[in-house]
Protein backbone atom coordinates (compact mmCIF):
# COMPACT_ATOMS: atom_id res chain seq x y z
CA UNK A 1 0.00 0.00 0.00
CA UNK A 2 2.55 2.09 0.96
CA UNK A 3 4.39 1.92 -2.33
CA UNK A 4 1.61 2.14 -4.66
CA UNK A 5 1.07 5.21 -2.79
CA UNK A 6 4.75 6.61 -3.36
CA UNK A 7 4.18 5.88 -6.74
CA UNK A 8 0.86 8.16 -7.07
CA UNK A 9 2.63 10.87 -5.49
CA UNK A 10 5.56 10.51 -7.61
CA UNK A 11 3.17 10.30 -10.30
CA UNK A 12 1.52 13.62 -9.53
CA UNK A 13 4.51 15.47 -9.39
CA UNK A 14 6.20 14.37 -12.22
CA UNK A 15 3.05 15.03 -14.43
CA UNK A 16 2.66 18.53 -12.76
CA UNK A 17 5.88 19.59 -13.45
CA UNK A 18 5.52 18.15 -17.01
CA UNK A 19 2.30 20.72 -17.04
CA UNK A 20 4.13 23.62 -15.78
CA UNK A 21 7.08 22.76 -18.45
CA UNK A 22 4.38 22.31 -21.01
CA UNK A 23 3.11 25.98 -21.20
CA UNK A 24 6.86 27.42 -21.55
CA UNK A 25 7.39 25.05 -24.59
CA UNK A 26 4.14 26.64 -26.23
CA UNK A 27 5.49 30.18 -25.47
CA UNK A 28 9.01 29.50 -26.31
CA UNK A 29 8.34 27.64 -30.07
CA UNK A 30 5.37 30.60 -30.27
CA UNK A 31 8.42 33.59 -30.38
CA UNK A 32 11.47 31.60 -31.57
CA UNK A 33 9.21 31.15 -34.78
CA UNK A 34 7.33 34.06 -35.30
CA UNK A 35 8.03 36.35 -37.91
CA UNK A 36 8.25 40.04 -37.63
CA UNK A 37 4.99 41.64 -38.57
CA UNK A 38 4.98 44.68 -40.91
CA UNK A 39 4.86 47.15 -37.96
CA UNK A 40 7.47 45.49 -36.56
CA UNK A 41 9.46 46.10 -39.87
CA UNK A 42 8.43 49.30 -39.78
CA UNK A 43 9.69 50.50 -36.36
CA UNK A 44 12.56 48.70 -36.76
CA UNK A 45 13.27 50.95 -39.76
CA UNK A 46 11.97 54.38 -38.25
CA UNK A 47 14.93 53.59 -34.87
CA UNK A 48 17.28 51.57 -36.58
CA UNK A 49 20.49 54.23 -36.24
CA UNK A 50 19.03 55.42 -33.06
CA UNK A 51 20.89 55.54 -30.15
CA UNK A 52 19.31 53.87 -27.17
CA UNK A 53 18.73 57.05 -25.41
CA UNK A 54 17.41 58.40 -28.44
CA UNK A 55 15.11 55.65 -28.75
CA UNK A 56 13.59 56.22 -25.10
CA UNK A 57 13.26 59.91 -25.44
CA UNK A 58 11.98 59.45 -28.49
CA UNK A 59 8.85 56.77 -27.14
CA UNK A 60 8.45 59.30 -23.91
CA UNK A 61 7.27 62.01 -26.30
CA UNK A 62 5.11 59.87 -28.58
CA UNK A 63 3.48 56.71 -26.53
CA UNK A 64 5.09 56.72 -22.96
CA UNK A 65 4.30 53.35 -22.45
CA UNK A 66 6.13 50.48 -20.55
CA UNK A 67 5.72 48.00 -23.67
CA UNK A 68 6.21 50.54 -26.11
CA UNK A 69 10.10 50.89 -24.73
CA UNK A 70 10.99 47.89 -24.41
CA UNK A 71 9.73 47.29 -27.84
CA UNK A 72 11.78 49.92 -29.47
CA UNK A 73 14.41 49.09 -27.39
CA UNK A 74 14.55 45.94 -28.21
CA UNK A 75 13.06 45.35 -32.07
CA UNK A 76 16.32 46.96 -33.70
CA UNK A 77 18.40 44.07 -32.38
CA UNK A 78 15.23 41.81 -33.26
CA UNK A 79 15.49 40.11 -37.28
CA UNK A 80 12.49 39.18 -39.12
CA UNK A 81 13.18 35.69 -38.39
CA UNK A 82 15.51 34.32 -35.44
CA UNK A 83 19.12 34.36 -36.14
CA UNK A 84 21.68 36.41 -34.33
CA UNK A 85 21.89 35.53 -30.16
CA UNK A 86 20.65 38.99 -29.26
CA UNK A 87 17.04 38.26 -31.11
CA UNK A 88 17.00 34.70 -29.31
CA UNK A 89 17.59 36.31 -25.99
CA UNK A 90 14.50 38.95 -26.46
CA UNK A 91 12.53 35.95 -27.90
CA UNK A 92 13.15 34.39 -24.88
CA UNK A 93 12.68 36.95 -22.58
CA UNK A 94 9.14 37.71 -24.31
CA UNK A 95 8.35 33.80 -23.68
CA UNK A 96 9.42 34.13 -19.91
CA UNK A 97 7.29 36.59 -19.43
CA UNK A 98 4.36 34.96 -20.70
CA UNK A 99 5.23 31.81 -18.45
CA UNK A 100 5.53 34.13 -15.98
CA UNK A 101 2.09 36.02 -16.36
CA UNK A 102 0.46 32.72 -16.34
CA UNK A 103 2.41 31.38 -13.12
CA UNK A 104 1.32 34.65 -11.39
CA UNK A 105 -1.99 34.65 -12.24
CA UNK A 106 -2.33 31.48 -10.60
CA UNK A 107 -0.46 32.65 -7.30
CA UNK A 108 -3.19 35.46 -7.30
CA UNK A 109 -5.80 32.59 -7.71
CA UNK A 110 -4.45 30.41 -4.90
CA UNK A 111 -2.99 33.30 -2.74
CA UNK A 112 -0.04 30.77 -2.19
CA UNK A 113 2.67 29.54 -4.81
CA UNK A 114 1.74 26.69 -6.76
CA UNK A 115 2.54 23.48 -5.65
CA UNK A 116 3.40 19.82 -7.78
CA UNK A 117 -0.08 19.04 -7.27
CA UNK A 118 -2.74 18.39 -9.56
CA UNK A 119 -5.26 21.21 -8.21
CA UNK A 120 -2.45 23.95 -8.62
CA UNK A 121 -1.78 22.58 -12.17
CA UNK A 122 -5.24 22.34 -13.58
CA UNK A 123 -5.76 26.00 -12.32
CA UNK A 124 -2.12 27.02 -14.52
CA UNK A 125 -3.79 25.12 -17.75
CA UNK A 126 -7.17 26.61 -17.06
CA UNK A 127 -5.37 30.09 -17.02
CA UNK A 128 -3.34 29.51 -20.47
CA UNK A 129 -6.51 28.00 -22.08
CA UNK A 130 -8.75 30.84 -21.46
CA UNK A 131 -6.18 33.65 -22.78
CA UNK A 132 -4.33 31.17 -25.61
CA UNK A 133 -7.58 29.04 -26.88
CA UNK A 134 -10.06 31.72 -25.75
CA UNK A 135 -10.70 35.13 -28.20
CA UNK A 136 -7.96 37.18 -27.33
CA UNK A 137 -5.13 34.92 -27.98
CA UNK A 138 -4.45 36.90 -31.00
CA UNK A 139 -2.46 40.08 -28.80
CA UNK A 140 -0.44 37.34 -27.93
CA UNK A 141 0.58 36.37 -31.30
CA UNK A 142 -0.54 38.45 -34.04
CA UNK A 143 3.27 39.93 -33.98
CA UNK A 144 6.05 41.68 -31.31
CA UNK A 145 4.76 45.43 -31.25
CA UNK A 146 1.49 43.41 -30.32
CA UNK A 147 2.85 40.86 -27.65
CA UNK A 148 5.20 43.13 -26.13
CA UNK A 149 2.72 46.81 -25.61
CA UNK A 150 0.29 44.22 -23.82
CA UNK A 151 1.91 41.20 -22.33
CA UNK A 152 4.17 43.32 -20.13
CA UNK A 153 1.44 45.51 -18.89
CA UNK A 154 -0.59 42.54 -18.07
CA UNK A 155 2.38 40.69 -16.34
CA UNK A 156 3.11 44.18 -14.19
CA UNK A 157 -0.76 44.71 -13.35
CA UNK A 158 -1.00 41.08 -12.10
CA UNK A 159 2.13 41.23 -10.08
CA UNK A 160 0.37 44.33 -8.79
CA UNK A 161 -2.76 42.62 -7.55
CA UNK A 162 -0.36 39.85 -5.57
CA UNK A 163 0.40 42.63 -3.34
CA UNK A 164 -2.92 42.95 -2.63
CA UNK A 165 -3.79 39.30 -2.33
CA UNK A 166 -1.62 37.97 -0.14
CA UNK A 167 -1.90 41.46 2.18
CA UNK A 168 2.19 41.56 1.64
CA UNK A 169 3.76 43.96 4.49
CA UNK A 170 7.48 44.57 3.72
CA UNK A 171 9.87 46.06 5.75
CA UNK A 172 13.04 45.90 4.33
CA UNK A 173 13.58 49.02 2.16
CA UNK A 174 15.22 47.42 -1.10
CA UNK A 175 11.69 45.32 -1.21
CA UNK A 176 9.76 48.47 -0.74
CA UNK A 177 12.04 50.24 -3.29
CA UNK A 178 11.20 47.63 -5.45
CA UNK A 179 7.20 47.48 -4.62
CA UNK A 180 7.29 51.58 -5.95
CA UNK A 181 8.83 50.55 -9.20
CA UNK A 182 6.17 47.90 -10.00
CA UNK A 183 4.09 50.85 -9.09
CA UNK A 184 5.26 52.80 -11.27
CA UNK A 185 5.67 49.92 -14.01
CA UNK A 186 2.09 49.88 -13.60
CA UNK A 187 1.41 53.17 -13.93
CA UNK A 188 2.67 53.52 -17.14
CA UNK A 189 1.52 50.05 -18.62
CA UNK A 190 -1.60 51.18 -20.26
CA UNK A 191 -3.58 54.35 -20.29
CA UNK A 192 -7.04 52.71 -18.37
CA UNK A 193 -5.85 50.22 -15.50
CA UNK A 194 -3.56 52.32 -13.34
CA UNK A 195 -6.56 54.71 -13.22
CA UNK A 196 -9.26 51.81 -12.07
CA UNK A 197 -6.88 50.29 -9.53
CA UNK A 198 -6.57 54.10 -8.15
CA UNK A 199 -10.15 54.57 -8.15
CA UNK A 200 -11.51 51.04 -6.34
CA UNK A 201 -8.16 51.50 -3.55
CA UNK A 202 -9.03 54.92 -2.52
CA UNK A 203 -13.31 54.05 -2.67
CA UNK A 204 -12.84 51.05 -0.49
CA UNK A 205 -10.17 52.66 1.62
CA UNK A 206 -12.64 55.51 1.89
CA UNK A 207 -15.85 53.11 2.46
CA UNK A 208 -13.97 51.36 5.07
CA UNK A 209 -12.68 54.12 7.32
CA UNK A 210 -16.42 55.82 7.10
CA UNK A 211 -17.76 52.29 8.65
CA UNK A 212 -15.04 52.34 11.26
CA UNK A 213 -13.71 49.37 9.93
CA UNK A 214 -10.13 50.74 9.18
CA UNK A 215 -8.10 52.95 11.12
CA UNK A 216 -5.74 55.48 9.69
CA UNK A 217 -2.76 54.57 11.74
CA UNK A 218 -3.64 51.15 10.22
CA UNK A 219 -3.55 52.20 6.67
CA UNK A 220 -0.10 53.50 7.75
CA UNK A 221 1.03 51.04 9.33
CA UNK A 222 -0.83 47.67 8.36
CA UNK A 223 -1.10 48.74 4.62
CA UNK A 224 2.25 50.19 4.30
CA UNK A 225 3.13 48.07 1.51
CA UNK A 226 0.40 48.81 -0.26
CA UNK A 227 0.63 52.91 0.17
CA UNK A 228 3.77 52.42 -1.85
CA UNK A 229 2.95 50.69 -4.26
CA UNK A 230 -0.07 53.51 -5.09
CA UNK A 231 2.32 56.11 -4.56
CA UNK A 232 4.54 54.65 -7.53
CA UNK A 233 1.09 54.39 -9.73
CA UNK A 234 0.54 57.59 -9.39
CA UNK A 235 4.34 58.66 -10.04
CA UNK A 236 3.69 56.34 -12.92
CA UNK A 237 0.75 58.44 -14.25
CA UNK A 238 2.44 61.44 -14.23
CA UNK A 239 5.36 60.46 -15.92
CA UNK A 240 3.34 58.89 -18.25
CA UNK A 241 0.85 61.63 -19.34
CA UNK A 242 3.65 64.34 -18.78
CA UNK A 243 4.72 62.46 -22.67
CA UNK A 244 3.82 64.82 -25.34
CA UNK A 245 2.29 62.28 -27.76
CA UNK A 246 -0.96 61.67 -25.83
CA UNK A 247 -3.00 64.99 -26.82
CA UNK A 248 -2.09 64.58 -30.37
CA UNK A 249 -3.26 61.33 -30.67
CA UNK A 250 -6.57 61.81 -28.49
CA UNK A 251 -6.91 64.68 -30.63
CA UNK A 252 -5.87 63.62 -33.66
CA UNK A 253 -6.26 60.09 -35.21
CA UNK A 254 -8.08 58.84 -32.37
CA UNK A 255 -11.07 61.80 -32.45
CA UNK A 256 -11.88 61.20 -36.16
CA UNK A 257 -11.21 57.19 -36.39
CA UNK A 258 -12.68 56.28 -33.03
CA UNK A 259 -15.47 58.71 -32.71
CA UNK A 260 -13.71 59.89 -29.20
CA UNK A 261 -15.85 61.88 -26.47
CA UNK A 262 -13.88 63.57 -23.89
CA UNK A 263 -14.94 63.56 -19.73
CA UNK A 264 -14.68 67.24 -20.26
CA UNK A 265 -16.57 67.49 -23.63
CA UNK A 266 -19.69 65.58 -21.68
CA UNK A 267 -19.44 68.44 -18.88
CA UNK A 268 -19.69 70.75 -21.82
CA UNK A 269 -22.84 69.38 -23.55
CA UNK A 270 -24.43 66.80 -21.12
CA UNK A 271 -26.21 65.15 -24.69
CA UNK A 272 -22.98 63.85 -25.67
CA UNK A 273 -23.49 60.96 -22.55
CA UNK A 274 -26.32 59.13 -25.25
CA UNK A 275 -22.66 59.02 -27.48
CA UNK A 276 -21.04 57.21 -24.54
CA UNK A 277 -24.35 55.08 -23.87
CA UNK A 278 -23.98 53.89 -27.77
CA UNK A 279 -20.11 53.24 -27.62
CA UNK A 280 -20.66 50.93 -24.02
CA UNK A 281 -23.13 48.93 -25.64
CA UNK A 282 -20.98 49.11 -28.93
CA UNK A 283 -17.55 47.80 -27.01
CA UNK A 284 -19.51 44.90 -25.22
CA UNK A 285 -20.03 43.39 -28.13
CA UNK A 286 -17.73 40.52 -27.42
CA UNK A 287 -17.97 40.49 -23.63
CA UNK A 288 -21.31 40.30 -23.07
CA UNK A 289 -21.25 37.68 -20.87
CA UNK A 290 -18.52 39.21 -18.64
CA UNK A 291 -20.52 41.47 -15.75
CA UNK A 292 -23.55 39.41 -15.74
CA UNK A 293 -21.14 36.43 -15.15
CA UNK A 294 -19.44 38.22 -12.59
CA UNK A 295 -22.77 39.32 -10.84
CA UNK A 296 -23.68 35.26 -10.91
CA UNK A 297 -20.31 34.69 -9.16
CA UNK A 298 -21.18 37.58 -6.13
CA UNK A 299 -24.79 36.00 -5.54
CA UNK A 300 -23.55 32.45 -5.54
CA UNK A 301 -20.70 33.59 -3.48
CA UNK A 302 -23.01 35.80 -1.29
CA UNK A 303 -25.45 32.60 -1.04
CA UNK A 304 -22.89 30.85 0.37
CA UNK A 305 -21.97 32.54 3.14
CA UNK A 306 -25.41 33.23 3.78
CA UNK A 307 -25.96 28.92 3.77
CA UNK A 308 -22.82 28.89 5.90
CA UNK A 309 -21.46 26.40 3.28
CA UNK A 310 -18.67 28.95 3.48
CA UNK A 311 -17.31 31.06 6.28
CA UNK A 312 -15.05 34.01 4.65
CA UNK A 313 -15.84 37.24 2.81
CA UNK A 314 -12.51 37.08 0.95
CA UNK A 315 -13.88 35.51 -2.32
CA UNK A 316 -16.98 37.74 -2.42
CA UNK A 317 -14.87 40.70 -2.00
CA UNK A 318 -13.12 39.85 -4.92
CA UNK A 319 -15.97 38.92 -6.75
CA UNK A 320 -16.79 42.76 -6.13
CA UNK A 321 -13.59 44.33 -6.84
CA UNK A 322 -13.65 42.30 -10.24
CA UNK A 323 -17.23 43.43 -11.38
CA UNK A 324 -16.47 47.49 -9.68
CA UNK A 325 -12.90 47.53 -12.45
CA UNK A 326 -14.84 45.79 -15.31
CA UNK A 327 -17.18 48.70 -14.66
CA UNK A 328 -14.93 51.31 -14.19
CA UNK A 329 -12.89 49.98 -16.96
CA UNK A 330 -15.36 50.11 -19.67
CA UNK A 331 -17.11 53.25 -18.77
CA UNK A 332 -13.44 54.68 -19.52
CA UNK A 333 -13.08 53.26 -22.19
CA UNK A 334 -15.97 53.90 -23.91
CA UNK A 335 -14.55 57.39 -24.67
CA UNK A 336 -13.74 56.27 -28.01
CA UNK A 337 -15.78 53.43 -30.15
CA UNK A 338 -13.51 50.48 -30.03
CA UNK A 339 -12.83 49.13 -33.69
CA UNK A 340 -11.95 45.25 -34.76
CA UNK A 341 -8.15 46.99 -35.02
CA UNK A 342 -8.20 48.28 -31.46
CA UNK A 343 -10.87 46.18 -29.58
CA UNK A 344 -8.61 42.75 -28.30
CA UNK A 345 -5.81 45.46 -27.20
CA UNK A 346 -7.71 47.11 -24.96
CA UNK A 347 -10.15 45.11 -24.00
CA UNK A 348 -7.69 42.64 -22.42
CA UNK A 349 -7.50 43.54 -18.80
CA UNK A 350 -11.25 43.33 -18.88
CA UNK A 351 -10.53 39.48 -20.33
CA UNK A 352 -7.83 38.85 -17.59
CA UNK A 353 -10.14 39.99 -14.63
CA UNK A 354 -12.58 37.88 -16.11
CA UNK A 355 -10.60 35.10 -16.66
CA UNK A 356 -9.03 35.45 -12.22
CA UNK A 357 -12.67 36.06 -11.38
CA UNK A 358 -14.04 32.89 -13.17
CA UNK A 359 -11.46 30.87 -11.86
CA UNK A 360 -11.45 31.75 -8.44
CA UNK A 361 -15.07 30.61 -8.23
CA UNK A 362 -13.74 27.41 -9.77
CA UNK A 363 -11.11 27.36 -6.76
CA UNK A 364 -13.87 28.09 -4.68
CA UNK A 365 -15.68 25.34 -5.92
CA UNK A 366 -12.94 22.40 -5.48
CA UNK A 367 -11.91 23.90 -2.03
CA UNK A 368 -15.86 23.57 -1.09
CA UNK A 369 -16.59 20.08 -3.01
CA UNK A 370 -12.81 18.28 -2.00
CA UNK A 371 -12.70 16.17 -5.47
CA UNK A 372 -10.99 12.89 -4.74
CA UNK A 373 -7.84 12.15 -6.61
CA UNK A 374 -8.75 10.51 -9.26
CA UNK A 375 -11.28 13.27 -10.38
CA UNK A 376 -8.76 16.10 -10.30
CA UNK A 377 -6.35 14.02 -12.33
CA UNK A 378 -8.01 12.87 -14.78
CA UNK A 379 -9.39 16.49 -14.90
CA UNK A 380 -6.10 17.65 -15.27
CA UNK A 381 -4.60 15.53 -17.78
CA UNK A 382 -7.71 16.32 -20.31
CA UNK A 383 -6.30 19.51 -19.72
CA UNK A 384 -2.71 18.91 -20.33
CA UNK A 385 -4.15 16.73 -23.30
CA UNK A 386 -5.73 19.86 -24.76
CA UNK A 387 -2.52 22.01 -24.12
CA UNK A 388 -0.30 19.11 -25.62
CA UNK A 389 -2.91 19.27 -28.71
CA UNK A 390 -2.67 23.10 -29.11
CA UNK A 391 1.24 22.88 -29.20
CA UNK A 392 1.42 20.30 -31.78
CA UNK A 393 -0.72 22.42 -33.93
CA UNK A 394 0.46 26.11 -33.38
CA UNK A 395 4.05 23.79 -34.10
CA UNK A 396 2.49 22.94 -37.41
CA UNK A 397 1.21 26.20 -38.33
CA UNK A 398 4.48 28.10 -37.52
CA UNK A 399 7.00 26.16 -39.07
CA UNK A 400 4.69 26.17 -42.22
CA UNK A 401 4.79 30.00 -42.33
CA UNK A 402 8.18 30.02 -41.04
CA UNK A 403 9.38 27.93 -44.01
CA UNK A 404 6.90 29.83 -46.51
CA UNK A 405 7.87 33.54 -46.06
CA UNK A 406 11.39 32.97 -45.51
CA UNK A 407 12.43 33.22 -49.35
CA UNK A 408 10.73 36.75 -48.90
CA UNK A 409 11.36 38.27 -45.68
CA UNK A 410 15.21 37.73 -46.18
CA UNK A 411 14.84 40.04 -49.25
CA UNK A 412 13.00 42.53 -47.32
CA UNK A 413 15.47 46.45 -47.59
CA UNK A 414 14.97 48.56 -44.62
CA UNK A 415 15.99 52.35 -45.02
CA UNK A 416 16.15 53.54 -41.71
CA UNK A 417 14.23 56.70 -40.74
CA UNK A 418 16.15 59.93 -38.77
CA UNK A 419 14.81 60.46 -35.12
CA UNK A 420 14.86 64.58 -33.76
CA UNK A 421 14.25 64.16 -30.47
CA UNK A 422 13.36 68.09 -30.54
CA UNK A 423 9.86 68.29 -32.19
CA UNK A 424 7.08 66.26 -32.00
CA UNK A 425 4.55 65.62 -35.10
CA UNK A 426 1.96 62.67 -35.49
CA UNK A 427 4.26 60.08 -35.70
CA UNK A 428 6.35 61.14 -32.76
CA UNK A 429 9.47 63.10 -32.91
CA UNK A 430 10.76 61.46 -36.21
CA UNK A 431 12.23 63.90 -39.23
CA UNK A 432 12.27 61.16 -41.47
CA UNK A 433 9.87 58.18 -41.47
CA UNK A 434 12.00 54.81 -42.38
CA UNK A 435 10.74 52.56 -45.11
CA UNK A 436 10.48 48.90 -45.93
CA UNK A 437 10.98 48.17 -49.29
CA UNK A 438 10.22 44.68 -50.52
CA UNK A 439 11.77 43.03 -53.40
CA UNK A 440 8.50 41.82 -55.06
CA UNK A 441 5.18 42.79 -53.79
CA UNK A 442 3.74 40.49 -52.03
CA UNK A 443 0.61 39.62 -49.79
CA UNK A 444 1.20 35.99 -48.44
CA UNK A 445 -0.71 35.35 -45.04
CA UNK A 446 -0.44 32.85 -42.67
CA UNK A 447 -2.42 29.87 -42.97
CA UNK A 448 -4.85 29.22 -39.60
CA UNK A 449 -3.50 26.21 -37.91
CA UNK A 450 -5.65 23.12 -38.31
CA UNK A 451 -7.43 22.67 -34.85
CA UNK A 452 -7.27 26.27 -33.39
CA UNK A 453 -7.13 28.37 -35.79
CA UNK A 454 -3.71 29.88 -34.63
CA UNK A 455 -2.38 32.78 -36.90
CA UNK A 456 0.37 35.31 -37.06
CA UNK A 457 -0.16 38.68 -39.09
CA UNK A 458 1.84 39.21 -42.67
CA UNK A 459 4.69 40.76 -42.15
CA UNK A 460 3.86 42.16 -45.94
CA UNK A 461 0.63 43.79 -44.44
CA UNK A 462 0.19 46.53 -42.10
């Protein structure tokens, strides 16, 4: 008995860390094949005889934005396809962080690190499936300018909400150094989320002290970590909106493409609110589903403590702060009418909130139900089987268009643009817009893999 039992732990542990290694093999074959996209190309042109301080300044007056410097940082030591050791070391880097999005994600889920056990590892599949098999996979590999402006500001506003979680209190000042640069991080990883995390902080700080519930020597004191790490958001935000680009684009492209409606235009001419009305409903479209699923979660949550089937708030309160940024998130948003071109961008912290609220009710669940064994395995190894399917095919797909545009993208001429940090104009402070000249024009596109439809974007089409 005893042995057979060794084995099933051996078993489980072996096959979980097979799991965990399972999802970086995805991500790593994912960027060590992809092919630059034509917007990659393009940037790649426009900085290629930058300096890298040029480069920075340059992205700080056009789109201060965490993902935006690392990739023009990084895509002028990037080639169309993987060759030289500096573009396998940003590949790399790029898969890491996906690995490491997903591994956090389900730390914030289990509010502990996850374990070789078949529970923790069904809850890191669940995670990949919903963002990798589920409708927004494409920001994660449509091409680098993509991945990079939105995987990193995902991975930063996840790490974030850890903080949070697990009610971290550190005391040592290198760790609190380093809680105000994730803050800041934060801060300048998108233009919406450091602004919803500000506003649902302060409210419930602010609800909380009203009902006597919290102290302000606690906040000080208890929450210390936490202070600091809104202190850097907000640092964050300036820096971040101090960048000259923002106004022209708000005023600019995004005013005429995106219909945009400005908080202070609405103050101006209260009518303009039926425009917002029409773009909420408008940029729902595709997540329908996500507040009134939400709102299930809260009144089965709420039902349970009410059945005393469970004894904690902490799930419900989660449950809350999910639905109260979805909310806040999309009411912001809906500023401008999100497009097809725009709407999986910026629609995908809504998707990861949705995707840690779902699954903590499904954590909820197991806790409350105790599966035996044998369910959560074989559970878990459809899941692996899935994940193990979805490899093998993005594999397929990828070394198909890997193999087909090579001929083409090796001919590709860049003529690199001229960068004057000085001015500013639509397309940032470039003099001289680079160019990608192709030897022949062509159009080929990638071919959707077989099973799920994974697909790359042309790096002969913008």
């Amino acid at each position: 008995m005893k042995s057979k039992k060794k084995s099933r732990l051996l078993f489980e542990k072996v096959f979980c860390a097979a799991s965990y290694t399972l999802i970086g093999a995805f991500f790593l074959s994912l960027y060590m094949l992809m092919t630059m996209g034509f917007e990659d190309l393009y940037q790649k042109a426009a900085y290629l005889n930058a300096s890298l301080a040029e480069n920075l300044v340059a992205t700080f007056k056009y789109i201060p934005r965490l993902g935006e410097f690392y990739q023009k940082a990084t895509i002028v030591h990037m080639d169309a396809q993987v060759s030289s050791v500096a573009d396998v070391i940003f590949r790399v880097l790029i898969a890491l962080a996906a690995v490491a999005f997903v591994y956090l994600a389900t730390y914030l889920i289990l509010a502990r690190r996850p374990k070789l056990k078949y529970k923790d590892a069904l809850i890191f599949l669940l995670v990949f499936m919903f963002l990798i098999i589920g409708p927004f996979r494409d920001v994660f590999m449509d091409h680098f300018a993509t991945v990079n402006n939105y995987l990193f500001a995902i991975l930063a506003f996840v790490a974030l909400l850890l903080l949070f979680r697990l009610k971290s209190n550190f005391k040592h000042p290198l760790a609190l150094l380093g809680v105000l640069l994730l803050g800041f991080v934060v801060g300048i990883s998108t233009e919406i989320t450091p602004l919803a995390i500000i506003f649902i902080v302060v409210g419930l700080t602010a609800y909380l002290v009203f009902k006597k519930r919290l102290k302000i020597k606690d906040i000080i004191f208890k929450y210390r970590t936490q202070i600091i790490a809104v202190v850097g958001i907000v640092c964050g935000l300036i820096f971040f909106y101090v960048g000259a680009g923002i106004s022209t684009r708000v005023d600019g492209a995004y005013r005429e493409v995106y219909d945009y409606v400005s908080i202070f235009s609405i103050i101006r001419d209260p009518l303009l609110i039926l425009r917002l009305i029409e773009h909420i409903d408008y940029n729902l479209r595709y997540l329908t589903y996500v507040i009134p699923g939400i709102l299930i979660f809260i009144m089965t949550e709420y039902y349970f403590l009410k059945s005393r089937i469970a004894v904690k708030k902490t799930y419900l309160n989660i449950q809350v702060y999910c639905l109260a940024f979805v909310i806040l998130y999309v009411l912001a948003t809906s500023q401008i009418k999100l497009l097809d071109d725009l709407y999986f961008r910026f629609m995908l912290p809504v998707f990861v909130v949705m995707t840690i609220s779902t699954l903590m009710f499904v954590n909820h669940l197991l806790e409350l139900i105790k599966p035996t064994q044998k369910i959560l395995c074989a559970v878990t190894v459809a899941a692996a089987v899935i994940v193990t399917i979805a490899t093998i095919d993005l594999n397929f797909a990828m070394i198909r268009f890997h193999r087909k545009v090579a001929p083409d993208v090796s001919k590709v001429e860049l003529v690199p643009g001229v960068i004057d940090i000085t001015t500013t104009s639509a397309h940032g402070p470039v003099k001289e817009v680079g160019k990608v000249i192709f030897d022949s024009p062509t159009t080929i596109h990638m071919s959707p893999s077989p099973i799920f439809q994974f697909k790359q974007s042309s790096p002969f089409v913008w």
